[in-house]
N, C-alpha and C. Protein backbone atom coordinates (compact mmCIF):
# COMPACT_ATOMS: atom_id res chain seq x y z
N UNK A 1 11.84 42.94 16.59
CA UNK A 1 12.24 41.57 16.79
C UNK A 1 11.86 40.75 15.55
N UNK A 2 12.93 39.82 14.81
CA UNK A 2 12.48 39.42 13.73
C UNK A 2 11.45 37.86 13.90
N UNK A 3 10.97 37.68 13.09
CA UNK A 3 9.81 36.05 13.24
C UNK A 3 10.81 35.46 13.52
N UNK A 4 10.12 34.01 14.26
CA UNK A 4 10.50 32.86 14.54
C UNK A 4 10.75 31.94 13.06
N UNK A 5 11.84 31.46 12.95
CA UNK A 5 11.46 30.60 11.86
C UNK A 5 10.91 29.23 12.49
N UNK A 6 10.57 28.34 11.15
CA UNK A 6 9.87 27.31 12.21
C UNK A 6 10.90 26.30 12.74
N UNK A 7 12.15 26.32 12.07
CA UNK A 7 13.19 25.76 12.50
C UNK A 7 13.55 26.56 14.26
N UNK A 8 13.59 27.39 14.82
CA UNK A 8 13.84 27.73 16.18
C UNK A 8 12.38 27.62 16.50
N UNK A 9 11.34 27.15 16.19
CA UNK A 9 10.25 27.45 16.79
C UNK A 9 10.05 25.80 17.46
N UNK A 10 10.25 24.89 16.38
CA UNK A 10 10.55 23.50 16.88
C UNK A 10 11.65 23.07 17.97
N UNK A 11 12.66 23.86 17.80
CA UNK A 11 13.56 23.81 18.89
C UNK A 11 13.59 24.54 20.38
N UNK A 12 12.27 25.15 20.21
CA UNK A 12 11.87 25.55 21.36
C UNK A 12 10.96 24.57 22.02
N UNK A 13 10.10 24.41 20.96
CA UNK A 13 9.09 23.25 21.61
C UNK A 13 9.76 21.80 22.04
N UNK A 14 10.97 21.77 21.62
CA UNK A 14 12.07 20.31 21.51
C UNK A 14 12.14 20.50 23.16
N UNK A 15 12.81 21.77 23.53
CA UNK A 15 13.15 22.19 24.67
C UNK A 15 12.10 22.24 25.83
N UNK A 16 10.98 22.59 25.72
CA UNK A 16 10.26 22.84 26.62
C UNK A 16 9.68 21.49 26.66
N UNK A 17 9.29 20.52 25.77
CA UNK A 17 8.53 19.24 26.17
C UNK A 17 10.03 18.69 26.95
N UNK A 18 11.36 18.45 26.43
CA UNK A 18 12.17 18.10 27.20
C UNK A 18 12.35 18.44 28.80
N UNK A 19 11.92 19.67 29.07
CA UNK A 19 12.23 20.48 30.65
C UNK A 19 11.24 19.57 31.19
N UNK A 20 9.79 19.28 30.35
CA UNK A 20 8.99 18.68 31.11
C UNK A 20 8.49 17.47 31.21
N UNK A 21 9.71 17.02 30.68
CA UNK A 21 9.48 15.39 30.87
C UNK A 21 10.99 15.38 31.46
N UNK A 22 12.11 16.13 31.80
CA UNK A 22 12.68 15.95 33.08
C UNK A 22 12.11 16.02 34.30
N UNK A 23 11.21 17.15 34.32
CA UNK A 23 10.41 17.18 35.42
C UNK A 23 9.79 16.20 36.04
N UNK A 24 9.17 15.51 35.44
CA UNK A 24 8.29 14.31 35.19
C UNK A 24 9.53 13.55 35.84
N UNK A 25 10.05 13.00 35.34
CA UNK A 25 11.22 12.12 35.62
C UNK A 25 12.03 12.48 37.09
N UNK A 26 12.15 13.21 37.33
CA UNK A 26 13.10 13.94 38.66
C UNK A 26 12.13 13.60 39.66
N UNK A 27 10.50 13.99 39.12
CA UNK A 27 9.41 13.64 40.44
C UNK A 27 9.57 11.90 40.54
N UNK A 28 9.53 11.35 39.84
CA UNK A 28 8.98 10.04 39.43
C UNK A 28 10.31 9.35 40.30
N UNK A 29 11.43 9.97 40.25
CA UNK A 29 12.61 9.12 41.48
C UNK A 29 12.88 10.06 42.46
N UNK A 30 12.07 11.03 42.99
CA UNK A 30 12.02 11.41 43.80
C UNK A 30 13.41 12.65 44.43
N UNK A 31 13.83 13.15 43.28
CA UNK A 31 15.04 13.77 43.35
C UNK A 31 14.57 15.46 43.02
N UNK A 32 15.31 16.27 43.84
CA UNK A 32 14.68 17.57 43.85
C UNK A 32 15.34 18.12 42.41
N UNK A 33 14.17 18.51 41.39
CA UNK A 33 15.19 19.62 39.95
C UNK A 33 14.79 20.96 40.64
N UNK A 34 16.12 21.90 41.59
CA UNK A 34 16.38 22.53 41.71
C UNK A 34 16.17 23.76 40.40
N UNK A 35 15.99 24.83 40.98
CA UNK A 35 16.44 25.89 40.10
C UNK A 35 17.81 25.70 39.29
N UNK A 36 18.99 25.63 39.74
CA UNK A 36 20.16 25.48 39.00
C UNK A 36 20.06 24.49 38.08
N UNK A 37 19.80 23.04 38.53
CA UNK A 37 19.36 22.18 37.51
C UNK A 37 18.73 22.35 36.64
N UNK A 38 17.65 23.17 36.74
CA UNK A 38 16.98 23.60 35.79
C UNK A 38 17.51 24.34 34.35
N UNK A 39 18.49 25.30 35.03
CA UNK A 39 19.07 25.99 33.85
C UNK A 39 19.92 25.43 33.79
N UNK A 40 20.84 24.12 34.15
CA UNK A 40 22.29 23.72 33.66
C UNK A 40 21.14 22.62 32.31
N UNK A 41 20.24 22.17 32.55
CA UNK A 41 20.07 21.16 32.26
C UNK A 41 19.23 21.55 30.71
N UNK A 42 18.46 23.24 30.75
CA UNK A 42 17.66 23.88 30.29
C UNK A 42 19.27 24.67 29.06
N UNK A 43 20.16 24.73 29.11
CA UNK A 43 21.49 25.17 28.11
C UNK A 43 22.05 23.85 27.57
N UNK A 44 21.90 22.51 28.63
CA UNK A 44 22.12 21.43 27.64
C UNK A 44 21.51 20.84 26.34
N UNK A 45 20.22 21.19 26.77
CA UNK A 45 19.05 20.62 25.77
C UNK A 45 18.88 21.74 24.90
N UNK A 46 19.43 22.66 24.71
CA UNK A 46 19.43 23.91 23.74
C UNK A 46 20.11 23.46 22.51
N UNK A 47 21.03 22.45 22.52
CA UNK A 47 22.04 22.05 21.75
C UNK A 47 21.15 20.50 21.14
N UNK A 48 21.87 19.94 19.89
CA UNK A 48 22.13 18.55 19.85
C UNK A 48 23.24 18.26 19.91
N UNK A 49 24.51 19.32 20.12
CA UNK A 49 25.96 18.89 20.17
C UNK A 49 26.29 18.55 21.99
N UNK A 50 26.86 17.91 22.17
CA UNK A 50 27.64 17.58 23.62
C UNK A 50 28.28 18.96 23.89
N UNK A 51 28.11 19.81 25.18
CA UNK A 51 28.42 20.24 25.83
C UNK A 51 29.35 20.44 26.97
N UNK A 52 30.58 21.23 27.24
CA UNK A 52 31.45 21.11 28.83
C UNK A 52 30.79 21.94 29.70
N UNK A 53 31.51 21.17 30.73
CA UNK A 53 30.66 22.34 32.19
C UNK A 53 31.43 23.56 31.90
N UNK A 54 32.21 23.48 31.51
CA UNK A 54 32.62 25.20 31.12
C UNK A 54 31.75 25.98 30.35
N UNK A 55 31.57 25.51 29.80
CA UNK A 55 30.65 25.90 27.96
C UNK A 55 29.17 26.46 29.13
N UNK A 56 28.79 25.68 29.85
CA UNK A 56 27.47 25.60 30.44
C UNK A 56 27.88 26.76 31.43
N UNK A 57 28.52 26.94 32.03
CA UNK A 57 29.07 27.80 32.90
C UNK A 57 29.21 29.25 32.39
N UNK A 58 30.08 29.49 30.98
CA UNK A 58 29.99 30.69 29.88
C UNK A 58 28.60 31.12 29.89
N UNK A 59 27.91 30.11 29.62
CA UNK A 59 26.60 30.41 28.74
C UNK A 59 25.66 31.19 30.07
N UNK A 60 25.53 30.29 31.30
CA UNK A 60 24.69 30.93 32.06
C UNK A 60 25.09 32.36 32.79
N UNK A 61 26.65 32.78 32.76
CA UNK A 61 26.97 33.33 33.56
C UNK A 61 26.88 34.21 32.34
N UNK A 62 26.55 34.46 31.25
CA UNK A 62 26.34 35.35 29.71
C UNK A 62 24.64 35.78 30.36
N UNK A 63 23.92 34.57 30.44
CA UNK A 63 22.34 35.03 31.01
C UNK A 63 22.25 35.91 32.41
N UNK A 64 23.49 35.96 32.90
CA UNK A 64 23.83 36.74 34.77
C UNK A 64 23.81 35.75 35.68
N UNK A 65 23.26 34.36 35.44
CA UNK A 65 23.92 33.50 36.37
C UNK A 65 25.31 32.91 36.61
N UNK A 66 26.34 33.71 37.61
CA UNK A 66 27.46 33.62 38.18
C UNK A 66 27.51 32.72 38.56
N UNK A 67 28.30 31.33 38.64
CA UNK A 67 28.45 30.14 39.56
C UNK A 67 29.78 29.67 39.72
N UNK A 68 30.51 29.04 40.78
CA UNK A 68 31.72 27.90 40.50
C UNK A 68 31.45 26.85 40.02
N UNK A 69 32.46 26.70 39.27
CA UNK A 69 32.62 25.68 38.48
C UNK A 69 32.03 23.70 39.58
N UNK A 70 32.14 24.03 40.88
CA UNK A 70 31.51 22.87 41.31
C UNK A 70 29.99 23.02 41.15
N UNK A 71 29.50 23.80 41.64
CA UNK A 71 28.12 24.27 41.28
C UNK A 71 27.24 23.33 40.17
N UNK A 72 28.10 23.67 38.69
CA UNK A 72 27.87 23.07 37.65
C UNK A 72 28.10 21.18 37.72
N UNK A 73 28.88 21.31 38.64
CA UNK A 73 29.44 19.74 38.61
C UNK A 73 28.57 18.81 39.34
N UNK A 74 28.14 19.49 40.28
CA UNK A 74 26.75 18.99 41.16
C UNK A 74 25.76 19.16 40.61
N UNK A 75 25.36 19.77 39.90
CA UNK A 75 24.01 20.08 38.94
C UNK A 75 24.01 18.72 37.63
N UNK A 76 25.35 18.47 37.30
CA UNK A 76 25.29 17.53 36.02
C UNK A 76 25.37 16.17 36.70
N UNK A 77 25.98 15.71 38.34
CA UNK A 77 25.88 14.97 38.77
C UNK A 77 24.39 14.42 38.86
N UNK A 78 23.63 15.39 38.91
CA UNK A 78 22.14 15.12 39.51
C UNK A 78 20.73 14.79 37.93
N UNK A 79 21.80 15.82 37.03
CA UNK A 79 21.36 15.34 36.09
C UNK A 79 21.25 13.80 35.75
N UNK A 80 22.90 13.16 35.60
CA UNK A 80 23.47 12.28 34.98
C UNK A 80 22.19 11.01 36.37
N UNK A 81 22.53 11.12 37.29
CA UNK A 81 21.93 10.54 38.02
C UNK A 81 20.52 10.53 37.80
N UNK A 82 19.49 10.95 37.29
CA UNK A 82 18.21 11.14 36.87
C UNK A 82 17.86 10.55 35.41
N UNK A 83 19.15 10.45 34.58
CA UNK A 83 19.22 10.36 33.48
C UNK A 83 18.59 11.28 32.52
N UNK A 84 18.61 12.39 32.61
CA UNK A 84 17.92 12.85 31.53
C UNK A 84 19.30 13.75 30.78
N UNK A 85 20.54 13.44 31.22
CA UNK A 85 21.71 13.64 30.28
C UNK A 85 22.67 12.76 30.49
N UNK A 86 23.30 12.53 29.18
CA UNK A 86 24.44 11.89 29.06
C UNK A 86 25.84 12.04 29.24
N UNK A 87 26.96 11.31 29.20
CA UNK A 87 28.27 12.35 28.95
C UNK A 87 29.17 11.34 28.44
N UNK A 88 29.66 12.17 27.36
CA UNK A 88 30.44 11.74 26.20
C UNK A 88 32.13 11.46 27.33
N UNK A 89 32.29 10.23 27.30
CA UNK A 89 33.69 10.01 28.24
C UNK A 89 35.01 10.74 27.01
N UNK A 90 34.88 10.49 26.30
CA UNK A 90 35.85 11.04 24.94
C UNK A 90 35.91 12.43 25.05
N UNK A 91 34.94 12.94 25.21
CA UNK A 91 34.65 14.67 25.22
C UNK A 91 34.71 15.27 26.63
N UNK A 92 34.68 14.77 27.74
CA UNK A 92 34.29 14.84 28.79
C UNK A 92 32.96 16.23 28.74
N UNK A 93 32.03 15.85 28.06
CA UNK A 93 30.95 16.67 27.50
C UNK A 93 29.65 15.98 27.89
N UNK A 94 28.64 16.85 27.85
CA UNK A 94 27.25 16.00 28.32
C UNK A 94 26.42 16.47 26.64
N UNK A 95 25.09 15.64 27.26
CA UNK A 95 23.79 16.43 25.82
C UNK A 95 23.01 15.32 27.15
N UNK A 96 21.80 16.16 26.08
CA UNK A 96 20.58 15.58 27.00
C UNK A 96 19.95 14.67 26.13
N UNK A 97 19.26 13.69 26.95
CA UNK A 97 19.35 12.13 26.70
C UNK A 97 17.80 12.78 25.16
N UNK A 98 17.92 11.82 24.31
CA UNK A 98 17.31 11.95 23.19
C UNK A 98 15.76 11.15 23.66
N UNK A 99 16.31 10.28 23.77
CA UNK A 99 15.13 9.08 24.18
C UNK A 99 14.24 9.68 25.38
N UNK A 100 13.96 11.03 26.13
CA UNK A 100 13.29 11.69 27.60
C UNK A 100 11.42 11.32 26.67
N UNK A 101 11.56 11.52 25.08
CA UNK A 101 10.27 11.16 24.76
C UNK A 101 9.71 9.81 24.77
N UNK A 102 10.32 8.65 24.49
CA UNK A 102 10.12 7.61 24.29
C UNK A 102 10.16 7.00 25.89
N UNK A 103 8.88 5.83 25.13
CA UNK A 103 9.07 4.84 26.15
C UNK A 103 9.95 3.93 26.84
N UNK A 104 10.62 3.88 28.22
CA UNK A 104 11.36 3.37 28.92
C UNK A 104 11.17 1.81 28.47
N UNK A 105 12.18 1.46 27.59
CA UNK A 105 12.68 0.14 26.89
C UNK A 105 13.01 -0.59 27.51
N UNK A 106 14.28 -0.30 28.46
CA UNK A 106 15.41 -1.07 29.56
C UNK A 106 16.63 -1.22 28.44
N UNK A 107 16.43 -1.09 27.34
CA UNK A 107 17.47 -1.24 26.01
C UNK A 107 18.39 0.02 26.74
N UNK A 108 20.15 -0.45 26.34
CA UNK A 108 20.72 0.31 26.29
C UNK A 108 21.01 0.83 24.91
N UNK A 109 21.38 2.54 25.14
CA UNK A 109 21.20 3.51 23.81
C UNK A 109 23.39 3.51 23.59
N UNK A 110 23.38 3.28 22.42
CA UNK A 110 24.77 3.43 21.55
C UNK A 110 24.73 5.32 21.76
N UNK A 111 25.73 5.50 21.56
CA UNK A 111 26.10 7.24 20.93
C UNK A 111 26.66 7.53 20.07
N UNK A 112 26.25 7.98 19.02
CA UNK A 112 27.13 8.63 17.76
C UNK A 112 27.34 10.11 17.51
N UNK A 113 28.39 9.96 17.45
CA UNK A 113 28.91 11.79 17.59
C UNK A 113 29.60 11.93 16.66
N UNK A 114 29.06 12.92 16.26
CA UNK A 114 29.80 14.21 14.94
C UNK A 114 30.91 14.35 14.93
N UNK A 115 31.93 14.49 14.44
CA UNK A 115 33.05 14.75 14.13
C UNK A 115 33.46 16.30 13.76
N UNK A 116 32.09 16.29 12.85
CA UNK A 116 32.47 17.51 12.47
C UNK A 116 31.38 18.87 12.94
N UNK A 117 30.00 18.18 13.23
CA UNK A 117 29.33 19.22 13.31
C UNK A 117 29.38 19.30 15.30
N UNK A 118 29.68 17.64 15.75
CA UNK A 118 29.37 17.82 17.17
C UNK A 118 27.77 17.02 17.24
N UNK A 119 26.95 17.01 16.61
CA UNK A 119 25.74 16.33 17.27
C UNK A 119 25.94 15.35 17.42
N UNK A 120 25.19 14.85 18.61
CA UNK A 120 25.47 13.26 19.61
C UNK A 120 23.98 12.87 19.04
N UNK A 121 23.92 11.76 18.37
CA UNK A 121 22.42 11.32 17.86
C UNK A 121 22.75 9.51 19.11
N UNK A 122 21.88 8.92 19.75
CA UNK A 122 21.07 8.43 20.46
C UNK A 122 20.40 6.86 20.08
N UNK A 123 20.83 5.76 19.60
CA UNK A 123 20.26 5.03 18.89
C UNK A 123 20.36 3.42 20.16
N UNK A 124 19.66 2.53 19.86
CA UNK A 124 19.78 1.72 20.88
C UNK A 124 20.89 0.79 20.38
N UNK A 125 21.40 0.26 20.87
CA UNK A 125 22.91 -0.31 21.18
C UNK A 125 23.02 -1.96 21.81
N UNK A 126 21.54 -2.61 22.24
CA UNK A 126 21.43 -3.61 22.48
C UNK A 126 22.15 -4.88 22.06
N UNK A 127 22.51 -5.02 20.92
CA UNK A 127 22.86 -5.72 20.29
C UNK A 127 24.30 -5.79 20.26
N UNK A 128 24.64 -4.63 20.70
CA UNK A 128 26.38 -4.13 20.84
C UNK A 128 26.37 -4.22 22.34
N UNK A 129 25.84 -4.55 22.71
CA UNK A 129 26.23 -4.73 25.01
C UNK A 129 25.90 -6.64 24.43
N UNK A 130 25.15 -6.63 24.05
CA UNK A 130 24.91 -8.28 24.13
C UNK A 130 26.10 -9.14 23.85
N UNK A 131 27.01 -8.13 22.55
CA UNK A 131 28.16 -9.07 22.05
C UNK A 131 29.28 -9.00 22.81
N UNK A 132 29.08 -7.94 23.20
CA UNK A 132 30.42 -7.29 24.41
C UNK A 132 30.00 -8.42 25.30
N UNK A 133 29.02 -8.29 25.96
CA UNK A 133 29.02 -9.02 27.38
C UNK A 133 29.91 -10.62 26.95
N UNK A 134 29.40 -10.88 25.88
CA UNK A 134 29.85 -12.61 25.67
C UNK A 134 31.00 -12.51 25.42
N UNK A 135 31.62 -11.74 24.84
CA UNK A 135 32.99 -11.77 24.49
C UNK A 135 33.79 -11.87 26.23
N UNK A 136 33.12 -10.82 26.66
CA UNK A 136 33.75 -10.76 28.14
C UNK A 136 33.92 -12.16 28.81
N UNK A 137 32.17 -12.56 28.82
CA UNK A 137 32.47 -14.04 29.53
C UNK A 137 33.21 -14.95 28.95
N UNK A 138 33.41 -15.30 27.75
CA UNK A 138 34.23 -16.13 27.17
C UNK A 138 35.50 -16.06 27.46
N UNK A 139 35.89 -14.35 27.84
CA UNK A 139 37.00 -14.40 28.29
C UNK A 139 37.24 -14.06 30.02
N UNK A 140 36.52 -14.75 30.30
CA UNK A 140 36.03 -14.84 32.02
C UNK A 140 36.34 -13.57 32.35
N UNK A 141 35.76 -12.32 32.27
CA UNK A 141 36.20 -10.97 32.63
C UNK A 141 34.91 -10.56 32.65
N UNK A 142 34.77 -9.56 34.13
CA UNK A 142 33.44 -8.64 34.37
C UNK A 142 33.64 -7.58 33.63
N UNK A 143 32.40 -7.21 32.64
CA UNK A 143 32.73 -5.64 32.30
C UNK A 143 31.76 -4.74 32.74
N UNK A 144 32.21 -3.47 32.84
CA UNK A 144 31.49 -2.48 33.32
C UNK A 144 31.03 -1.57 32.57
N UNK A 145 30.91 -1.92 31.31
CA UNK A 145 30.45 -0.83 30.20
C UNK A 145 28.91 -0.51 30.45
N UNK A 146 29.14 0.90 30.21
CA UNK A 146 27.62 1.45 30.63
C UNK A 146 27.12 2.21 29.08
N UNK A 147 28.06 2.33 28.48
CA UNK A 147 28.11 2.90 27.13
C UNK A 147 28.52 2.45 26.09
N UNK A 148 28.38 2.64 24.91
CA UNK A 148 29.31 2.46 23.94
C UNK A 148 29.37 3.54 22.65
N UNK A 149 30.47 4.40 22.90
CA UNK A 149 30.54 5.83 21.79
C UNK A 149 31.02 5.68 20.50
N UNK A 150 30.38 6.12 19.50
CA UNK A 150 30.97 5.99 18.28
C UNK A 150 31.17 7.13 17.47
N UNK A 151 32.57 7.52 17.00
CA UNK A 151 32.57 9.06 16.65
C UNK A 151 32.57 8.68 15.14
N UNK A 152 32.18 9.62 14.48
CA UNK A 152 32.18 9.41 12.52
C UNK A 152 31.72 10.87 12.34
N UNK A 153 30.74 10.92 11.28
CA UNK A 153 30.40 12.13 10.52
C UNK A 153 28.73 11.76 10.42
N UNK A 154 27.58 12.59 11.09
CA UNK A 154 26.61 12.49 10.75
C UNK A 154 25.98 13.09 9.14
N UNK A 155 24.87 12.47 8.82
CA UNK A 155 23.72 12.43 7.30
C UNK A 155 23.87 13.53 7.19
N UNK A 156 23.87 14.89 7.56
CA UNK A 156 24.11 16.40 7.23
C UNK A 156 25.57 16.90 6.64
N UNK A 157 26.31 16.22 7.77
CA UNK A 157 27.40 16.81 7.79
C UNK A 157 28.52 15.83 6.35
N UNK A 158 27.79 14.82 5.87
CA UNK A 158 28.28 13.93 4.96
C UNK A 158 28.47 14.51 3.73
N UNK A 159 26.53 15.23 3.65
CA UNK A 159 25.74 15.33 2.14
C UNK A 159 26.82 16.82 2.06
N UNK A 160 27.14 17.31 3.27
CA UNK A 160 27.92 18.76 2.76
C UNK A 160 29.06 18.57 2.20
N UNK A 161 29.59 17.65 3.03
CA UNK A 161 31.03 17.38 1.91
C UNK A 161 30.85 16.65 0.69
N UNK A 162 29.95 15.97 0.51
CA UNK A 162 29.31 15.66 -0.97
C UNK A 162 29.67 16.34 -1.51
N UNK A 163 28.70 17.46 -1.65
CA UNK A 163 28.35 18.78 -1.95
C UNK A 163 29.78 19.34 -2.56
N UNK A 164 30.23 19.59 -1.69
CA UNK A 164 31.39 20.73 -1.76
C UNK A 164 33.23 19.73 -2.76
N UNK A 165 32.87 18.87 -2.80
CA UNK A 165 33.61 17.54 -3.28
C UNK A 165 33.48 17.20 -4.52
């Protein structure tokens, strides 16, 4: 078996403080993290790219967990409901919420997603619900935005086409 580099060694530890500060979180509103949850939620956080319930479905049923496709759909429901994942309405894709380390703000988080590589990076968005909301009232209209997604090219995926340019 070859070494860990420390790059998968951090992304393990990314993963496991994440499982356990869902945990934390699932107790804390009183919602059962099932076994299944566990691993739908435990292949999301494997990634920084947004994920489909298909993709999640491949992957576990690759580990020998067999499921229907509702299975998965109730598992991300319970997620999404707990918050400790998101889902990209554009992608119809999830990732797991970035912020599970940080302190509960009440700030809502913006999403920026990759274009090219796929990572969903997590940033707060406050300032972008504040302008929305006024625009709305000004134009006497309730809005229901719970999000706001922004697709481009993330700092990695930029410096490569630099690079190669």
């Amino acid at each position: 078996m070859a070494p860990q580099s420390s790059e998968e060694h951090r992304n393990k530890e990314r993963v496991r403080s994440s499982m356990d500060r869902a945990t934390t979180i699932f107790a804390e509103k009183n919602i059962r993290f099932t076994e299944l949850r566990r691993k739908v939620f435990e292949e999301i956080a494997q990634t920084t790219a947004s994920v489909g319930a298909y993709e999640v479905l491949d992957r576990l049923a690759k580990k020998g967990t067999r499921l229907a496709p509702i299975s998965v759909y109730r598992a991300l429901d319970a997620l999404l409901e707990a918050g400790v994942v998101h889902r990209l309405e554009s992608k119809n894709a999830y990732f797991a919420c970035s912020r599970l380390h940080q302190p509960r703000t009440g700030r809502r988080p913006m999403f920026l997603s990759c274009e090219t590589c796929g990572t969903v990076l997590e940033t707060d968005g406050e300032d972008i619900f504040k302008s929305i909301d006024g625009a709305a009232r000004n134009a006497h209209f309730e809005p229901r935005v719970k999000f706001v997604e922004v697709s481009g090219t993330c700092q990695e995926c930029a410096a490569k086409r630099k690079d190669k340019g």
